[in-house]
Protein backbone atom coordinates (compact mmCIF):
# COMPACT_ATOMS: atom_id res chain seq x y z
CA UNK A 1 -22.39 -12.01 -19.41
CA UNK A 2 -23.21 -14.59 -16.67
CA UNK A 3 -25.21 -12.76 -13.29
CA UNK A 4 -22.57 -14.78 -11.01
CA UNK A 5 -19.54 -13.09 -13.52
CA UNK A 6 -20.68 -10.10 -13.27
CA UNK A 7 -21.12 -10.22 -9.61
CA UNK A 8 -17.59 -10.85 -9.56
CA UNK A 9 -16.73 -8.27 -11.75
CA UNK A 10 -18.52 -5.44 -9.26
CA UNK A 11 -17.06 -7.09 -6.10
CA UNK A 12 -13.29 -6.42 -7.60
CA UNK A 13 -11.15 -4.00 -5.31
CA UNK A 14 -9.66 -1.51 -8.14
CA UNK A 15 -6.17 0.33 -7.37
CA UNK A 16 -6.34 4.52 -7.77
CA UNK A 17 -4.97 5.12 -11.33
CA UNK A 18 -4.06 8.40 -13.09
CA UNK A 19 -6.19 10.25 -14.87
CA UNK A 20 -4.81 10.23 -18.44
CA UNK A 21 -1.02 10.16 -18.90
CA UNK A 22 0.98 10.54 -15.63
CA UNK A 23 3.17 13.69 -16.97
CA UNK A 24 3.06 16.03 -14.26
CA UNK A 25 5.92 18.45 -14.37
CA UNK A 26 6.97 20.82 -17.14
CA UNK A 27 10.17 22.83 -17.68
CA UNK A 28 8.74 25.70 -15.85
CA UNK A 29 8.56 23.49 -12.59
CA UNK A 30 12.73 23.03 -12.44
CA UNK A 31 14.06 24.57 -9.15
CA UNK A 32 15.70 27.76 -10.01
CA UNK A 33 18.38 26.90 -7.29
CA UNK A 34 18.78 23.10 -8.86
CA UNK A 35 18.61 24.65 -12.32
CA UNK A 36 21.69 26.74 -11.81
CA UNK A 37 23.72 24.00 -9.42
CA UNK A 38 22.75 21.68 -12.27
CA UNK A 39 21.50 19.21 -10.37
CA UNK A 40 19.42 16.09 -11.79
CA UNK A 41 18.11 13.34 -10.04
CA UNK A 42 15.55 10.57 -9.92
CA UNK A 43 12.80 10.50 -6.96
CA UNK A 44 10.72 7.48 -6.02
CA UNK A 45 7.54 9.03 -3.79
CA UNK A 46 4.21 7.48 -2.47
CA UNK A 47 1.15 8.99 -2.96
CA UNK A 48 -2.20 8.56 -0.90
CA UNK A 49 -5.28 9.00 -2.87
CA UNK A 50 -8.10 10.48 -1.41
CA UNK A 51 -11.73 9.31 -2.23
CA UNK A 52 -12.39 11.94 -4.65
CA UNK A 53 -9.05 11.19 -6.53
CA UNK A 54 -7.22 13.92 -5.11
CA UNK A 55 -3.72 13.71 -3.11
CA UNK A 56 -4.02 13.74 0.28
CA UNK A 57 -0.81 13.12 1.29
CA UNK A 58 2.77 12.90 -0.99
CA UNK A 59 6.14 11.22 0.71
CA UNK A 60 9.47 10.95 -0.72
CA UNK A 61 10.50 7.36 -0.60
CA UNK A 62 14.00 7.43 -2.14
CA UNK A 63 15.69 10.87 -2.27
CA UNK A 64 17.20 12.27 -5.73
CA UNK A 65 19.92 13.11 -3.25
CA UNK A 66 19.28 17.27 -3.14
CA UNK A 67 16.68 18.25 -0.93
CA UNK A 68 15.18 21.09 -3.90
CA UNK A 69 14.23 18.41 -6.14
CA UNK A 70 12.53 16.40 -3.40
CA UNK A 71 10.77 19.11 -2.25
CA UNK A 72 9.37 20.43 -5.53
CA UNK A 73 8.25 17.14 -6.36
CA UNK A 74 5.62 16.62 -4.12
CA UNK A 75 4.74 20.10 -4.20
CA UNK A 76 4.53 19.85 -7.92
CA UNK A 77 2.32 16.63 -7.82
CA UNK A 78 0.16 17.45 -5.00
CA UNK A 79 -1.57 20.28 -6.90
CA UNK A 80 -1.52 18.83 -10.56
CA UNK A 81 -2.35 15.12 -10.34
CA UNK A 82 -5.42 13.59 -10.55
CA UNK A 83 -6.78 10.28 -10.08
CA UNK A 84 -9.12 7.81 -10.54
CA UNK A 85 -10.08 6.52 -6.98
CA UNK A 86 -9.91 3.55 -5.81
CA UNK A 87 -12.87 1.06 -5.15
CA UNK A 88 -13.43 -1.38 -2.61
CA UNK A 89 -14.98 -4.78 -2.87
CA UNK A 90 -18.64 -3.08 -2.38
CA UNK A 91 -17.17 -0.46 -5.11
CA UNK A 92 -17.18 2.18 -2.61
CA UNK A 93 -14.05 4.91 -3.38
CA UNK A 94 -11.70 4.75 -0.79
CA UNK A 95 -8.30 5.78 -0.54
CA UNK A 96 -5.36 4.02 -1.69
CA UNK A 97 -1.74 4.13 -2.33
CA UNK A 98 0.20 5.07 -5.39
CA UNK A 99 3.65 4.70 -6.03
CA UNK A 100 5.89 6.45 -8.27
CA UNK A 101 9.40 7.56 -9.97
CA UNK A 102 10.04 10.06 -12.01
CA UNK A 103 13.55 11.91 -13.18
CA UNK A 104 14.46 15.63 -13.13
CA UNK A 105 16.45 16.53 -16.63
CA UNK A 106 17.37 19.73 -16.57
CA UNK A 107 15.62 21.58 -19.69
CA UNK A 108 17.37 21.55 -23.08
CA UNK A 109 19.57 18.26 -22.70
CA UNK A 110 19.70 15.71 -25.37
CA UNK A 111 17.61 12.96 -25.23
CA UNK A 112 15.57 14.49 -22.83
CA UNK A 113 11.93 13.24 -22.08
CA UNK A 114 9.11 14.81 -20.15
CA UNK A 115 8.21 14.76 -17.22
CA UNK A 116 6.44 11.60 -16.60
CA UNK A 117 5.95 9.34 -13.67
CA UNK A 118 5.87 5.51 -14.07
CA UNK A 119 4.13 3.46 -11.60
CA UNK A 120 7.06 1.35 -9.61
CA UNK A 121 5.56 -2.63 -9.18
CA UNK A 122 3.97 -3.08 -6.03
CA UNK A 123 6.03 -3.78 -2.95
CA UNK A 124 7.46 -7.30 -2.34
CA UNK A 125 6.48 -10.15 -0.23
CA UNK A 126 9.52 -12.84 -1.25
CA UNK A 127 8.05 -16.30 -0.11
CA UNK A 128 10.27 -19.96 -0.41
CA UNK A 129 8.59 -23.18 -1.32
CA UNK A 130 9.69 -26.58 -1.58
CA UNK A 131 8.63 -26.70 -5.55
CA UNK A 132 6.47 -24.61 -8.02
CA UNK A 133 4.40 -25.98 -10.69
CA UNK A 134 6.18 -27.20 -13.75
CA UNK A 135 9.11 -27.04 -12.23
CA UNK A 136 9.62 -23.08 -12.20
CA UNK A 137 12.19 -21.93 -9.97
CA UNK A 138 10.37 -18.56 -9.34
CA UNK A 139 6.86 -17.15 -10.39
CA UNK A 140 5.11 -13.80 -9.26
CA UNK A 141 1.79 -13.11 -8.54
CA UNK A 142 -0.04 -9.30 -8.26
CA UNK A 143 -2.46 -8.99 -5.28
CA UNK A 144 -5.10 -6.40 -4.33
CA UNK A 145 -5.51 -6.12 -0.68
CA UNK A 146 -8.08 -3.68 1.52
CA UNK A 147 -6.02 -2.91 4.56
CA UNK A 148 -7.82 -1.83 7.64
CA UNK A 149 -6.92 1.11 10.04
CA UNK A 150 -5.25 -0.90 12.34
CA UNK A 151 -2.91 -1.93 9.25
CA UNK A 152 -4.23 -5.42 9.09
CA UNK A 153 -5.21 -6.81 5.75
CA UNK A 154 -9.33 -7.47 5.85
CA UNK A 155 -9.88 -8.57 2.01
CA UNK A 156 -7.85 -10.07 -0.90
CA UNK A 157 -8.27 -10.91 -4.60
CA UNK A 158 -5.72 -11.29 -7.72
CA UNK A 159 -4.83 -8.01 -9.47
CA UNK A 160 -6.33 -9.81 -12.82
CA UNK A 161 -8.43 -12.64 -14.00
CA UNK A 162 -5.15 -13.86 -15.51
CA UNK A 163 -2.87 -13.94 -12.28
CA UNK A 164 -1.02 -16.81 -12.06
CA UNK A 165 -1.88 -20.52 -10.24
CA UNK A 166 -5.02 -20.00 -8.17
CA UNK A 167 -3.47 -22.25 -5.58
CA UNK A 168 -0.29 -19.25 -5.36
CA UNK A 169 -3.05 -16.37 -5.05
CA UNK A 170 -3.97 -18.21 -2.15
CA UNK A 171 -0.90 -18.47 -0.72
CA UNK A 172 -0.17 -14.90 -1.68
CA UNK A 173 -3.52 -13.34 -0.08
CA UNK A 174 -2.79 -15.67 3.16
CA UNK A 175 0.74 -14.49 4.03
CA UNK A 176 -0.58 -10.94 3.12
CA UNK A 177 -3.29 -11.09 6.08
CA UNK A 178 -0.39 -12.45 8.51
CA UNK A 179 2.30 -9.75 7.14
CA UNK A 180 3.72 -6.86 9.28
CA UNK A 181 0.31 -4.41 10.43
CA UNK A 182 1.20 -1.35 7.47
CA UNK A 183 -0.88 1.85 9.18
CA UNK A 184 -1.20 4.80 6.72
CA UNK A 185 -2.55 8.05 8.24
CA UNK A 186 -4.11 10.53 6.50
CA UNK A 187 -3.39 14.29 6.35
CA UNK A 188 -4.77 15.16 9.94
CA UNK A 189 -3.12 11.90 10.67
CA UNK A 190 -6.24 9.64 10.97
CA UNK A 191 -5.81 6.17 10.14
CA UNK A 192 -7.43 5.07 7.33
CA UNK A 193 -8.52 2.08 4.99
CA UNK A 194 -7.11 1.92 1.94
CA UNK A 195 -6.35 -0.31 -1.22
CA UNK A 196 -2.66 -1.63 -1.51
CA UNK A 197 -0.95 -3.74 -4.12
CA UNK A 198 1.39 -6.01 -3.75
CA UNK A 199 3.63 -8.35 -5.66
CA UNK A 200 4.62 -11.99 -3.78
CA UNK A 201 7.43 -13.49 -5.64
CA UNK A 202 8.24 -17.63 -4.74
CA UNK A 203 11.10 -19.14 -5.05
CA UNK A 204 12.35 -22.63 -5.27
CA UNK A 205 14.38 -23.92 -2.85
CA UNK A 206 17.41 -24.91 -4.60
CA UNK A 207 17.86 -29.19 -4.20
């Protein structure tokens, strides 16, 4: 290995990723109250990681539509999941932001799986462009971004050696830095810097 590839290999911003398989709720976590209404649902939530891996902080995002479920969610999460933290571009941990979905299935129905959370892609920046190259009429590309307490985005880097044109990470990591200010606060509600993906889709403007 090169000194100059590995110097980009250290100077990567890494996401916070679970540790091991992201099943975190058993049947002995169902709601007694949802249990016995029968209720089911599917919950999206956002999760910020602490330096140390831990959660510091767990939001519902979209509601399963009954308030038991939602609540028992984070509740469940907060104390069982664990995480690899995230690393800046100086691979210091820092915190970053997870986000999730999982389904409640009540115990004992068919086809039932486990408990398991699946990481939802990142959040969208939708771009238009005149033309792509070869003629695509829509490509994606997965950025890393370190966003400062203020909410502004300070650093930026593909998600992969493998991501896309170089010329639309560019793009991607520039309208990043002039998106909306996103200001995450911490559990004593301190602003903090963190490590946030995102995916920009462009699209062709039809001719």
């Amino acid at each position: 290995m090169s000194a100059i590839f590995a110097l980009l290999l250290a100077s990567a911003l890494a996401p916070a990723r679970p540790n091991g398989p992201a099943v975190w709720l058993s049947d002995s976590d169902y709601p007694a109250g949802a249990k016995r209404r029968r209720e089911e649902g599917t919950i999206s939530f956002s999760l910020l990681i602490s330096p140390e891996g831990r959660i510091s902080k767990c939001s519902v995002t979209q509601s399963s539509g009954f308030p038991e479920l939602d609540d028992r969610t984070c509740t469940v999460i907060t104390g069982r999941a664990r995480f690899k933290p995230a690393t800046d571009e100086n691979g210091m941990a820092t915190h970053a932001l997870y986000n999730g979905r999982l389904t409640w299935l009540l115990p004992g129905r068919k086809g039932r799986l486990p408990g398991r959370s699946t990481a939802i892609p990142p959040a969208d920046i939708e771009l238009q462009v005149q033309r792509l190259p070869n003629g695509a009429l829509e490509e994606s590309v997965s950025i890393v971004t370190k966003v400062d307490p203020t909410g502004h985005v300070i650093f930026c880097e593909p998600a992969s050696q493998k991501e896309g044109p170089t010329k639309l990470v560019e793009i991607a990591c520039a309208e990043a830095k002039t998106y909306c200010a996103f200001i995450q606060t911490d559990a004593d509600g301190k602003p903090v810097t963190l490590i946030r993906s995102l995916r920009v889709t462009f699209k062709a403007v039809p001719k």
